[in-house]
PDB file of N, CA and C in Angstrom:
ATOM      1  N   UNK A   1       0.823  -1.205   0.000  1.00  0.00           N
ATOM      2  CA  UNK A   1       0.000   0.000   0.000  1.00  0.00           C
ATOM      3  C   UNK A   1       0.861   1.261   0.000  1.00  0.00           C
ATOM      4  N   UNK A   2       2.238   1.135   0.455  1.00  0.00           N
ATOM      5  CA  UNK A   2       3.011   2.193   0.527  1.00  0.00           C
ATOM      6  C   UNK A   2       3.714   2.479  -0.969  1.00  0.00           C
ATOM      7  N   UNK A   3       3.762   3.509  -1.484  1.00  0.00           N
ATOM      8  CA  UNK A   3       4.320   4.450  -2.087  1.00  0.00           C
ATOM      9  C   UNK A   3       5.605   4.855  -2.063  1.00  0.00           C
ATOM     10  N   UNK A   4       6.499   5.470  -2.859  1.00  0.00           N
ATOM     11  CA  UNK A   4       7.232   6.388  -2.545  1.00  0.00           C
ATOM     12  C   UNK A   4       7.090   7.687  -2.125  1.00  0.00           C
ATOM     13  N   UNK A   5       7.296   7.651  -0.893  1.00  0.00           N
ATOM     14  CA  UNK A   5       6.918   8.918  -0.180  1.00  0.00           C
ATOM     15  C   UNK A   5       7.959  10.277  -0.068  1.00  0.00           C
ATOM     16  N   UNK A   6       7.553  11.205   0.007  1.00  0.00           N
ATOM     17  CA  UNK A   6       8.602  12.442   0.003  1.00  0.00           C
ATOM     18  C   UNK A   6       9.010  12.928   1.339  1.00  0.00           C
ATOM     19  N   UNK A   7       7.657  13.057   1.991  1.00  0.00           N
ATOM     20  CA  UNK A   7       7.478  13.740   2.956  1.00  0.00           C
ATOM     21  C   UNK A   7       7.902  12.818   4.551  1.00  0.00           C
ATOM     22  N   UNK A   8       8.206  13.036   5.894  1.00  0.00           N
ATOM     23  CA  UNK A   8       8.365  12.728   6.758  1.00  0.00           C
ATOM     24  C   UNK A   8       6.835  12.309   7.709  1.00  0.00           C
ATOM     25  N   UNK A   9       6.024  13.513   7.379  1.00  0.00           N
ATOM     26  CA  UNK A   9       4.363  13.356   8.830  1.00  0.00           C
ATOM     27  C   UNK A   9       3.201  13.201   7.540  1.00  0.00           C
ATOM     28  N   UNK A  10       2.093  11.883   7.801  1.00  0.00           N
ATOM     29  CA  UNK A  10       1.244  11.907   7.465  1.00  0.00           C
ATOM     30  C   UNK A  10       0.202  11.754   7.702  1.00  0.00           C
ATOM     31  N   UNK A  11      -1.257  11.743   7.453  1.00  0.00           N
ATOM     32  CA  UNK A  11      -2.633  11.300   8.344  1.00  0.00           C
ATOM     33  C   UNK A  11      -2.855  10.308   6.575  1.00  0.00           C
ATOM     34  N   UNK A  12      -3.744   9.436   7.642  1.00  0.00           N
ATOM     35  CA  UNK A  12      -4.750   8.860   6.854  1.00  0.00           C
ATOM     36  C   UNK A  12      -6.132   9.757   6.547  1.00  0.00           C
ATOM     37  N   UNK A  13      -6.106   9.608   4.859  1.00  0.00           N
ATOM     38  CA  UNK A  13      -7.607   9.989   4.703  1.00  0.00           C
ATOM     39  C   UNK A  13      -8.158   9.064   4.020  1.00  0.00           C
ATOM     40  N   UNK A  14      -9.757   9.117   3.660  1.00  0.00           N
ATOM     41  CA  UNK A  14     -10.580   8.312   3.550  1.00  0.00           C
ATOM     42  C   UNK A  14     -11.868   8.509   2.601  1.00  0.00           C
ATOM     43  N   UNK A  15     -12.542   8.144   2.486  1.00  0.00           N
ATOM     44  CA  UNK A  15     -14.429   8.294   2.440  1.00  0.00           C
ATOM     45  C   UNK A  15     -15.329   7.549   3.077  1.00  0.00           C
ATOM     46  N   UNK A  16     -16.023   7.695   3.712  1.00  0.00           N
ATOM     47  CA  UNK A  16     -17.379   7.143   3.993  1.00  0.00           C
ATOM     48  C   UNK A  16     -18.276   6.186   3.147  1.00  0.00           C
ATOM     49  N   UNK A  17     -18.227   5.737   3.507  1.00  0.00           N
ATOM     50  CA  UNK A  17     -19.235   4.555   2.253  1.00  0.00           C
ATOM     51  C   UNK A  17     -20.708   4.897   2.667  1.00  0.00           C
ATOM     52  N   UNK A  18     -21.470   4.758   3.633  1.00  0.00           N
ATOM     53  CA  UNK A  18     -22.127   5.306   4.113  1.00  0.00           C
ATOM     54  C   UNK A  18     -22.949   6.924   3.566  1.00  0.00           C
ATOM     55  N   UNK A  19     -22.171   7.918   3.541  1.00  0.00           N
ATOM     56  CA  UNK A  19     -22.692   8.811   3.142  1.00  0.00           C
ATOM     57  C   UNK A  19     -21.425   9.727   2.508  1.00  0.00           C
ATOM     58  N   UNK A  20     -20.447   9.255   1.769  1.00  0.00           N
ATOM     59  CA  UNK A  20     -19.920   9.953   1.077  1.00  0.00           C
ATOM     60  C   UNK A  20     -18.607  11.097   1.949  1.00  0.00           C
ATOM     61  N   UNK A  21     -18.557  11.247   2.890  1.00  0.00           N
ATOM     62  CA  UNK A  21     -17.581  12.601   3.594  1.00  0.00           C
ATOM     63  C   UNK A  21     -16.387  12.231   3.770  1.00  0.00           C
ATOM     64  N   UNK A  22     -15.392  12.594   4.014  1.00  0.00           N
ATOM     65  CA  UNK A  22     -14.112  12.860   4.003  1.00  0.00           C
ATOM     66  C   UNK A  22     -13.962  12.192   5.693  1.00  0.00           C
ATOM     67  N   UNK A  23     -12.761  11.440   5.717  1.00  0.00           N
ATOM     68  CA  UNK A  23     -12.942  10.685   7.081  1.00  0.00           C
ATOM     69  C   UNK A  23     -11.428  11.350   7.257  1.00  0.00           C
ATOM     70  N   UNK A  24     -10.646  10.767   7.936  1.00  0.00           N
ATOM     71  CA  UNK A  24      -9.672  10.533   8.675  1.00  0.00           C
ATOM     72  C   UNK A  24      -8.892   9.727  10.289  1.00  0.00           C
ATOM     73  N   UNK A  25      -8.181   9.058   9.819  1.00  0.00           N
ATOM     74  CA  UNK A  25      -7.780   7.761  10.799  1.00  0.00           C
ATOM     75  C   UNK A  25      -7.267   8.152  12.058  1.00  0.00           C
ATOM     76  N   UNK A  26      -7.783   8.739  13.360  1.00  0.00           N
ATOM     77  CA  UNK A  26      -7.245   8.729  14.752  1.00  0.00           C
ATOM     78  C   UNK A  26      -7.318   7.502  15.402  1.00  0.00           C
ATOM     79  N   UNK A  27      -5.752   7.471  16.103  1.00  0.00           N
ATOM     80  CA  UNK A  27      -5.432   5.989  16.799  1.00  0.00           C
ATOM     81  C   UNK A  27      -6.006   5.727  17.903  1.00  0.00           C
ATOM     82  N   UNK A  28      -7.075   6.659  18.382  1.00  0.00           N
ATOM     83  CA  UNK A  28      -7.814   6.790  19.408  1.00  0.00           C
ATOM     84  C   UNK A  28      -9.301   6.798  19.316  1.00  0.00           C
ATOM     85  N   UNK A  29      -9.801   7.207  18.408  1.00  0.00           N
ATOM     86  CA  UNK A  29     -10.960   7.263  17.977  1.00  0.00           C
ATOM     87  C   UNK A  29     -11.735   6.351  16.739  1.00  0.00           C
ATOM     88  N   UNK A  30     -10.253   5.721  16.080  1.00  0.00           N
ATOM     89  CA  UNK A  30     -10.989   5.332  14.337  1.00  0.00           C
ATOM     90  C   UNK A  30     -10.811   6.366  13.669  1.00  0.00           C
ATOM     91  N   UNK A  31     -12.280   6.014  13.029  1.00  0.00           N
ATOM     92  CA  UNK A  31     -12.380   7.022  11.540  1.00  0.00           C
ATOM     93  C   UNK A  31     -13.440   8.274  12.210  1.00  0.00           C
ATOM     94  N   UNK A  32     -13.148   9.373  12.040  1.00  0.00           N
ATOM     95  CA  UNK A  32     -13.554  10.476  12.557  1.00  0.00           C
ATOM     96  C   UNK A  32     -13.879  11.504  10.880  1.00  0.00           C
ATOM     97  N   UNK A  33     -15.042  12.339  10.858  1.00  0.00           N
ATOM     98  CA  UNK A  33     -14.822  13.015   9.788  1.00  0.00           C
ATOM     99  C   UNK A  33     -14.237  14.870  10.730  1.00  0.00           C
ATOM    100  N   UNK A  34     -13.854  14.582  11.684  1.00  0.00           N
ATOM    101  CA  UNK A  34     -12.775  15.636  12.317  1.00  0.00           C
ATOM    102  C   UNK A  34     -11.509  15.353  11.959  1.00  0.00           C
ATOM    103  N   UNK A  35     -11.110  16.568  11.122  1.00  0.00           N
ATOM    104  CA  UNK A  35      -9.862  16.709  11.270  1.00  0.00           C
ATOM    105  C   UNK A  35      -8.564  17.014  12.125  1.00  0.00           C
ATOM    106  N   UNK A  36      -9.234  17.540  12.997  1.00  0.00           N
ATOM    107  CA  UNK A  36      -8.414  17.716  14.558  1.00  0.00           C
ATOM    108  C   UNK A  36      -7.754  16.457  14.965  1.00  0.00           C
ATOM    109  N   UNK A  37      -8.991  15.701  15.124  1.00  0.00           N
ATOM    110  CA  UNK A  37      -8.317  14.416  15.380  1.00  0.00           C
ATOM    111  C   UNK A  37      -7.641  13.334  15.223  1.00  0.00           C
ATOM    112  N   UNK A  38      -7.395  13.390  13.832  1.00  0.00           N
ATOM    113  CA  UNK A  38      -6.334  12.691  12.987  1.00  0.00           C
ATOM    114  C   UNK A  38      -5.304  12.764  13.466  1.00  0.00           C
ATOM    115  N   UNK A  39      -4.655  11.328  13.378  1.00  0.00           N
ATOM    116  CA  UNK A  39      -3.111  10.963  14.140  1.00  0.00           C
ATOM    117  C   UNK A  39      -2.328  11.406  13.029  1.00  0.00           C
ATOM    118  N   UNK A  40      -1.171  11.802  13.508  1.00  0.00           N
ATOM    119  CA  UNK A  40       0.231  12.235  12.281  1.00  0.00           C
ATOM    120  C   UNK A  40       1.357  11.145  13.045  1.00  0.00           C
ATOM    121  N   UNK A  41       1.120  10.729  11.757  1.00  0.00           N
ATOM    122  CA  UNK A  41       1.951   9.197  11.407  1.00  0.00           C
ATOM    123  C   UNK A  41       3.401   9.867  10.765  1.00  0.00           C
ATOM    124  N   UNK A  42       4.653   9.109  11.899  1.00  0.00           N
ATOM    125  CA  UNK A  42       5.996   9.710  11.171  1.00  0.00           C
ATOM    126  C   UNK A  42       5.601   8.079   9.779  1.00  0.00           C
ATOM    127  N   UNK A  43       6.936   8.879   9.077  1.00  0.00           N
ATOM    128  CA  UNK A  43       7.228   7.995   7.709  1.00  0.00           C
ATOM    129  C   UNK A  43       7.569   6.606   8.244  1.00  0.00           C
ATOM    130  N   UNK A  44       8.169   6.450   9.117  1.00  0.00           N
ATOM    131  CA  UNK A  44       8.802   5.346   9.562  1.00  0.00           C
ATOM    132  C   UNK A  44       8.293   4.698  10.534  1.00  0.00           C
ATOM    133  N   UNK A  45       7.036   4.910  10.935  1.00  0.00           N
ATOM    134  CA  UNK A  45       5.516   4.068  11.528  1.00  0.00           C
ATOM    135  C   UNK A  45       4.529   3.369  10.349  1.00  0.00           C
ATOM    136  N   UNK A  46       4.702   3.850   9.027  1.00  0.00           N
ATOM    137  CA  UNK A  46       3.544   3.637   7.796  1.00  0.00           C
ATOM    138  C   UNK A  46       3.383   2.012   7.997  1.00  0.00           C
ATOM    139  N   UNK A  47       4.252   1.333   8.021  1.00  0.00           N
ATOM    140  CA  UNK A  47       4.426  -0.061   7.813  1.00  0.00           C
ATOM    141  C   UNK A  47       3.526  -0.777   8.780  1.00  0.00           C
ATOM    142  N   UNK A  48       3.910  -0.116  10.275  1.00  0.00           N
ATOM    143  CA  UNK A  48       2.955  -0.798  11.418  1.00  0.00           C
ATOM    144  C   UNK A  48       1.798  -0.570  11.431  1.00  0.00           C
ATOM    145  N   UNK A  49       1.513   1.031  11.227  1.00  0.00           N
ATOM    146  CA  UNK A  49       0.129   0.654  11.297  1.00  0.00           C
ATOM    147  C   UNK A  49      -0.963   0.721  10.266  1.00  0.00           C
ATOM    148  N   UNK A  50      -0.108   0.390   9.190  1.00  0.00           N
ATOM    149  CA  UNK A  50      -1.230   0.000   8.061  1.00  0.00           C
ATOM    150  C   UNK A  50      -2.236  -1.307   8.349  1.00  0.00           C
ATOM    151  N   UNK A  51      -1.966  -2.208   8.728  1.00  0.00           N
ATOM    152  CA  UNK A  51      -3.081  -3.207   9.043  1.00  0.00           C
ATOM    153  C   UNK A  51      -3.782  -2.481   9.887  1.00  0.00           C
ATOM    154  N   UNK A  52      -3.576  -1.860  10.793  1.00  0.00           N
ATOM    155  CA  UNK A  52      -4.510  -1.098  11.245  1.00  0.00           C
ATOM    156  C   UNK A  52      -5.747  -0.698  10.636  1.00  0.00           C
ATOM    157  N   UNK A  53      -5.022   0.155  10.093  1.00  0.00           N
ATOM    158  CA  UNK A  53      -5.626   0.563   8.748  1.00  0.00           C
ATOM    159  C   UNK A  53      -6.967   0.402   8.291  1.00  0.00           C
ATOM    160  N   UNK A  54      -6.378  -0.884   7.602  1.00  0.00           N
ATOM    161  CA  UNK A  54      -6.601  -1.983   6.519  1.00  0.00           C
ATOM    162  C   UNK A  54      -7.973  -2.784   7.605  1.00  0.00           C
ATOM    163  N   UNK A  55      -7.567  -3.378   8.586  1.00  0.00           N
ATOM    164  CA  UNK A  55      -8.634  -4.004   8.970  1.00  0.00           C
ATOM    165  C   UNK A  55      -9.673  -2.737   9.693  1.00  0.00           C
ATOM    166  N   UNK A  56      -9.607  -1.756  10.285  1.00  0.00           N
ATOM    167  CA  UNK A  56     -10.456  -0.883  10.719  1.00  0.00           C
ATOM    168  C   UNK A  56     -11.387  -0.333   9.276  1.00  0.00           C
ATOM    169  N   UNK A  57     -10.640  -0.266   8.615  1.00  0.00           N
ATOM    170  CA  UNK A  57     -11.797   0.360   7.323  1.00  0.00           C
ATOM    171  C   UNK A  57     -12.697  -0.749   7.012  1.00  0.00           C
ATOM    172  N   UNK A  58     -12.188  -2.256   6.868  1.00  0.00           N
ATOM    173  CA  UNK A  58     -12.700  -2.996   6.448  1.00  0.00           C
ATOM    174  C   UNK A  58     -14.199  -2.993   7.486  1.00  0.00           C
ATOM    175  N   UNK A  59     -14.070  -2.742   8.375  1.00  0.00           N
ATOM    176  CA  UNK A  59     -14.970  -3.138   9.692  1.00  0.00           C
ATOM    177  C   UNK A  59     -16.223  -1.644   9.560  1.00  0.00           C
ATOM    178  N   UNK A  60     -15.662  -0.525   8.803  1.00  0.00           N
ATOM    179  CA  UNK A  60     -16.456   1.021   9.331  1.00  0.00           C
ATOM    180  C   UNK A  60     -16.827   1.389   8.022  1.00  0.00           C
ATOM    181  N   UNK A  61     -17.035   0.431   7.125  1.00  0.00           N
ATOM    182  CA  UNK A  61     -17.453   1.188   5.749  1.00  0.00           C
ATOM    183  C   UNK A  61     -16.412   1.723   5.148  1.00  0.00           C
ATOM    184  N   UNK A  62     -15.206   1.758   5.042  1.00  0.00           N
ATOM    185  CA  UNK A  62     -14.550   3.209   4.899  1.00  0.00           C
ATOM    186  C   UNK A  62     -13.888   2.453   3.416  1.00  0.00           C
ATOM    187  N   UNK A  63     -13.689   3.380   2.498  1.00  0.00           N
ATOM    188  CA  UNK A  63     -13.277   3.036   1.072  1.00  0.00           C
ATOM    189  C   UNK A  63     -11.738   4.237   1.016  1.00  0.00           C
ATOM    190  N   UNK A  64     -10.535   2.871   0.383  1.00  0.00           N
ATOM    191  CA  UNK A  64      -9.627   3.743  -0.269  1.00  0.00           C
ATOM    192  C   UNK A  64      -8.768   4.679   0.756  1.00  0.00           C
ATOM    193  N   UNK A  65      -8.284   4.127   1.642  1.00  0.00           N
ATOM    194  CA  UNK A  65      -7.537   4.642   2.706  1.00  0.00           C
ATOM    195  C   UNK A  65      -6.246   5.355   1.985  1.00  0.00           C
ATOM    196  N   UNK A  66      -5.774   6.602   1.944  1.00  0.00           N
ATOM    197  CA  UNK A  66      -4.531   6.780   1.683  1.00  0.00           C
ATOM    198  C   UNK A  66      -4.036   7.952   2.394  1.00  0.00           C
ATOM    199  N   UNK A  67      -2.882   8.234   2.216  1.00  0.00           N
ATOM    200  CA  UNK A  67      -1.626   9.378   3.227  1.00  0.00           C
ATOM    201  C   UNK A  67      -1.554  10.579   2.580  1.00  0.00           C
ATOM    202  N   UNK A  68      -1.747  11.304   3.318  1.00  0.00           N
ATOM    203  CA  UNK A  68      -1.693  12.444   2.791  1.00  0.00           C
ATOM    204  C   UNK A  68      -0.829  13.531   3.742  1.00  0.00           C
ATOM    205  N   UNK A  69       0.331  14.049   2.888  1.00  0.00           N
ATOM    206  CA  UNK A  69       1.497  14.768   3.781  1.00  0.00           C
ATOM    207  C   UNK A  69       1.325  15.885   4.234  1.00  0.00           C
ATOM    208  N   UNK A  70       1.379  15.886   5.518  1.00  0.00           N
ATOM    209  CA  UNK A  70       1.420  17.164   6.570  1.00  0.00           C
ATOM    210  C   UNK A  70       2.547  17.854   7.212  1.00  0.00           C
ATOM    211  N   UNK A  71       2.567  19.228   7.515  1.00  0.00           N
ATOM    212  CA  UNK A  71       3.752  19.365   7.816  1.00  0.00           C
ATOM    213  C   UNK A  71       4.125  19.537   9.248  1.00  0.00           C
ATOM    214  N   UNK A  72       4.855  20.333   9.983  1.00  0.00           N
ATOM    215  CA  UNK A  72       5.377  19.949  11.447  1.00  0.00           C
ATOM    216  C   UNK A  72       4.183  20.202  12.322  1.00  0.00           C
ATOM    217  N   UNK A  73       3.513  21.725  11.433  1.00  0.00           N
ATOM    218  CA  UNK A  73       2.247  21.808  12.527  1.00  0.00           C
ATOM    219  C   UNK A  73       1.288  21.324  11.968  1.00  0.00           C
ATOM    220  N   UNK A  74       0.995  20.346  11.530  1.00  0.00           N
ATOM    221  CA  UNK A  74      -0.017  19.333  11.407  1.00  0.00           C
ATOM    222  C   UNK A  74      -0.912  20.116  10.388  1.00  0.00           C
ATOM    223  N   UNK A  75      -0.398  20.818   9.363  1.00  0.00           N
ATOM    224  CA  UNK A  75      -0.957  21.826   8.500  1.00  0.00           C
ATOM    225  C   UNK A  75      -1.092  20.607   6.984  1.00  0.00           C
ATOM    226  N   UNK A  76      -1.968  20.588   6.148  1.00  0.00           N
ATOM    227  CA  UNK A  76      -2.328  19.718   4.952  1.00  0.00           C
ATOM    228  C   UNK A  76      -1.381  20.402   3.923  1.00  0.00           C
ATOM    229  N   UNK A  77      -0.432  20.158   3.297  1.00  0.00           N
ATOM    230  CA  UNK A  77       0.191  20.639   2.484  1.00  0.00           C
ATOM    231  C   UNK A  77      -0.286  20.517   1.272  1.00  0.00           C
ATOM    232  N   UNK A  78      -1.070  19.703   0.500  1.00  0.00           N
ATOM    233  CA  UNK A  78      -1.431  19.816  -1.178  1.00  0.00           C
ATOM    234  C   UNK A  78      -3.007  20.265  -0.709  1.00  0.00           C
ATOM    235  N   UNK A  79      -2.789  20.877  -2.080  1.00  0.00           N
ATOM    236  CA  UNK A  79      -4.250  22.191  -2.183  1.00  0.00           C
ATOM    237  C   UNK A  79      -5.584  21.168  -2.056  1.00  0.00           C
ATOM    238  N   UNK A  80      -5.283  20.063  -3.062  1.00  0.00           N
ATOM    239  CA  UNK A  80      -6.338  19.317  -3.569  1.00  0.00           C
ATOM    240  C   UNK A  80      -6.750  19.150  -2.564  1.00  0.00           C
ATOM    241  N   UNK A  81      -6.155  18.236  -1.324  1.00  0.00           N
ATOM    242  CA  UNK A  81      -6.959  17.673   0.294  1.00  0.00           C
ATOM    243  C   UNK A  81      -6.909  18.744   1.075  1.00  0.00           C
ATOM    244  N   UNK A  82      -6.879  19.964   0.770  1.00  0.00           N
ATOM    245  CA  UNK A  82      -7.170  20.809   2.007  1.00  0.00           C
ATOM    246  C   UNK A  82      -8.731  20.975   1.480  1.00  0.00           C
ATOM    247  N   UNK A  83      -8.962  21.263  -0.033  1.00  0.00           N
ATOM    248  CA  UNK A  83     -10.332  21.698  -0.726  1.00  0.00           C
ATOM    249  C   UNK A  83     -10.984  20.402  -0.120  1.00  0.00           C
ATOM    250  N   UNK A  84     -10.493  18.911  -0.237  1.00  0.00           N
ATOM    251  CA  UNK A  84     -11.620  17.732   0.046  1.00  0.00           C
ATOM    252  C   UNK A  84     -11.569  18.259   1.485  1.00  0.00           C
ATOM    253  N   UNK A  85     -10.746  18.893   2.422  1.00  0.00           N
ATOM    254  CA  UNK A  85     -11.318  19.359   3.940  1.00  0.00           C
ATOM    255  C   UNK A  85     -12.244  20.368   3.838  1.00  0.00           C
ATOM    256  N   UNK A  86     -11.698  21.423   3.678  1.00  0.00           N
ATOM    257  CA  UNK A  86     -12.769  22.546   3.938  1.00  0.00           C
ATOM    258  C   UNK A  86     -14.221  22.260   2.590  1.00  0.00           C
ATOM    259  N   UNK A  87     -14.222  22.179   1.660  1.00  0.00           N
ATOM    260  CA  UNK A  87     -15.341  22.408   0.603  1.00  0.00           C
ATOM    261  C   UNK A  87     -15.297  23.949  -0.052  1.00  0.00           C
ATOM    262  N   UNK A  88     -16.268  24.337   0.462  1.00  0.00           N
ATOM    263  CA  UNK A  88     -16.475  25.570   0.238  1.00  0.00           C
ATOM    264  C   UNK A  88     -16.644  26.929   1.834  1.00  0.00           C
ATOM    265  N   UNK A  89     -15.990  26.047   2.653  1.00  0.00           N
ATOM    266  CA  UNK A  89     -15.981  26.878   3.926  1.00  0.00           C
ATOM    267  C   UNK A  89     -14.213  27.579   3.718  1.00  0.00           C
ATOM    268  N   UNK A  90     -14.901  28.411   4.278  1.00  0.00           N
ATOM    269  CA  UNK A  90     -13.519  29.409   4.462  1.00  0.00           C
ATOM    270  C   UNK A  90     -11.749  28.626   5.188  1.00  0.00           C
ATOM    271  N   UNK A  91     -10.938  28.744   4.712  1.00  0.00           N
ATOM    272  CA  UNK A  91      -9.446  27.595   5.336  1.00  0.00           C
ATOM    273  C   UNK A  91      -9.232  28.437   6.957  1.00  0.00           C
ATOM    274  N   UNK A  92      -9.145  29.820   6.969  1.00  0.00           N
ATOM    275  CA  UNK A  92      -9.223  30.221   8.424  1.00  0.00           C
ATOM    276  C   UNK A  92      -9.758  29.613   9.250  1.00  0.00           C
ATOM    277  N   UNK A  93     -10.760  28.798   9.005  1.00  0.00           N
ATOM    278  CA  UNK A  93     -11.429  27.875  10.458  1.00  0.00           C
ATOM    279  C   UNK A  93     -10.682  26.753  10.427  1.00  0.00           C
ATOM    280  N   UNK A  94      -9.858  26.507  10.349  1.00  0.00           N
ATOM    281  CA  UNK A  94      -9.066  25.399  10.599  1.00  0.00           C
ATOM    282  C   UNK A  94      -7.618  25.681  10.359  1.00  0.00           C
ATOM    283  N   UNK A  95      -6.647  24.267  11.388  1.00  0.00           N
ATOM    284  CA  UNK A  95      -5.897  24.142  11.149  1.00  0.00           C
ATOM    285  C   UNK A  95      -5.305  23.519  10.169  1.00  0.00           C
ATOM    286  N   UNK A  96      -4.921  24.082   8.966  1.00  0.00           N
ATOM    287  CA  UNK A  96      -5.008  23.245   7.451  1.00  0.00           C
ATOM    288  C   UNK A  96      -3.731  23.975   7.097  1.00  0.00           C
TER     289      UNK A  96
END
């Protein structure tokens, strides 16, 4: 499932099977469609807790798990997944 990766910190993102929304993987919670709560996974954790992963989505509906790179302050670095975060709400309300 892993890639060549660039970056060092990542979160899992997701979709909902269920009703379509933007999820994200906290090691405490599951799949949350809060972004706050998303765990930031160093590069060199990807391996362990992908079954994680892998069997939690399987169990919550969740389709198409993948990483998406963040930076030290837990900020979304590519445009595309900050737009699948916010939509059409303003990026000031969040930490993105």
């Amino acid at each position: 499932m892993v890639k060549k990766l660039n970056g060092d910190l990542f979160i899992y993102s997701a979709n909902s099977l269920l009703d379509g929304r933007v999820i994200y993987f906290s090691k405490t919670k599951g799949w949350t469609p809060n972004f706050d709560q998303a765990s930031i996974i160093k590069k060199e954790m990807i391996l362990s807790i992908e079954k994680v992963i892998l069997s939690c989505s399987d169990k919550h509906n969740v389709i198409n798990p993948y990483l998406i790179e963040v930076d030290k302050n837990g900020r979304i670095i590519k445009l595309r997944e900050r737009i699948r975060l916010l939509g059409l709400r303003l990026q000031g309300q969040y930490n993105v």
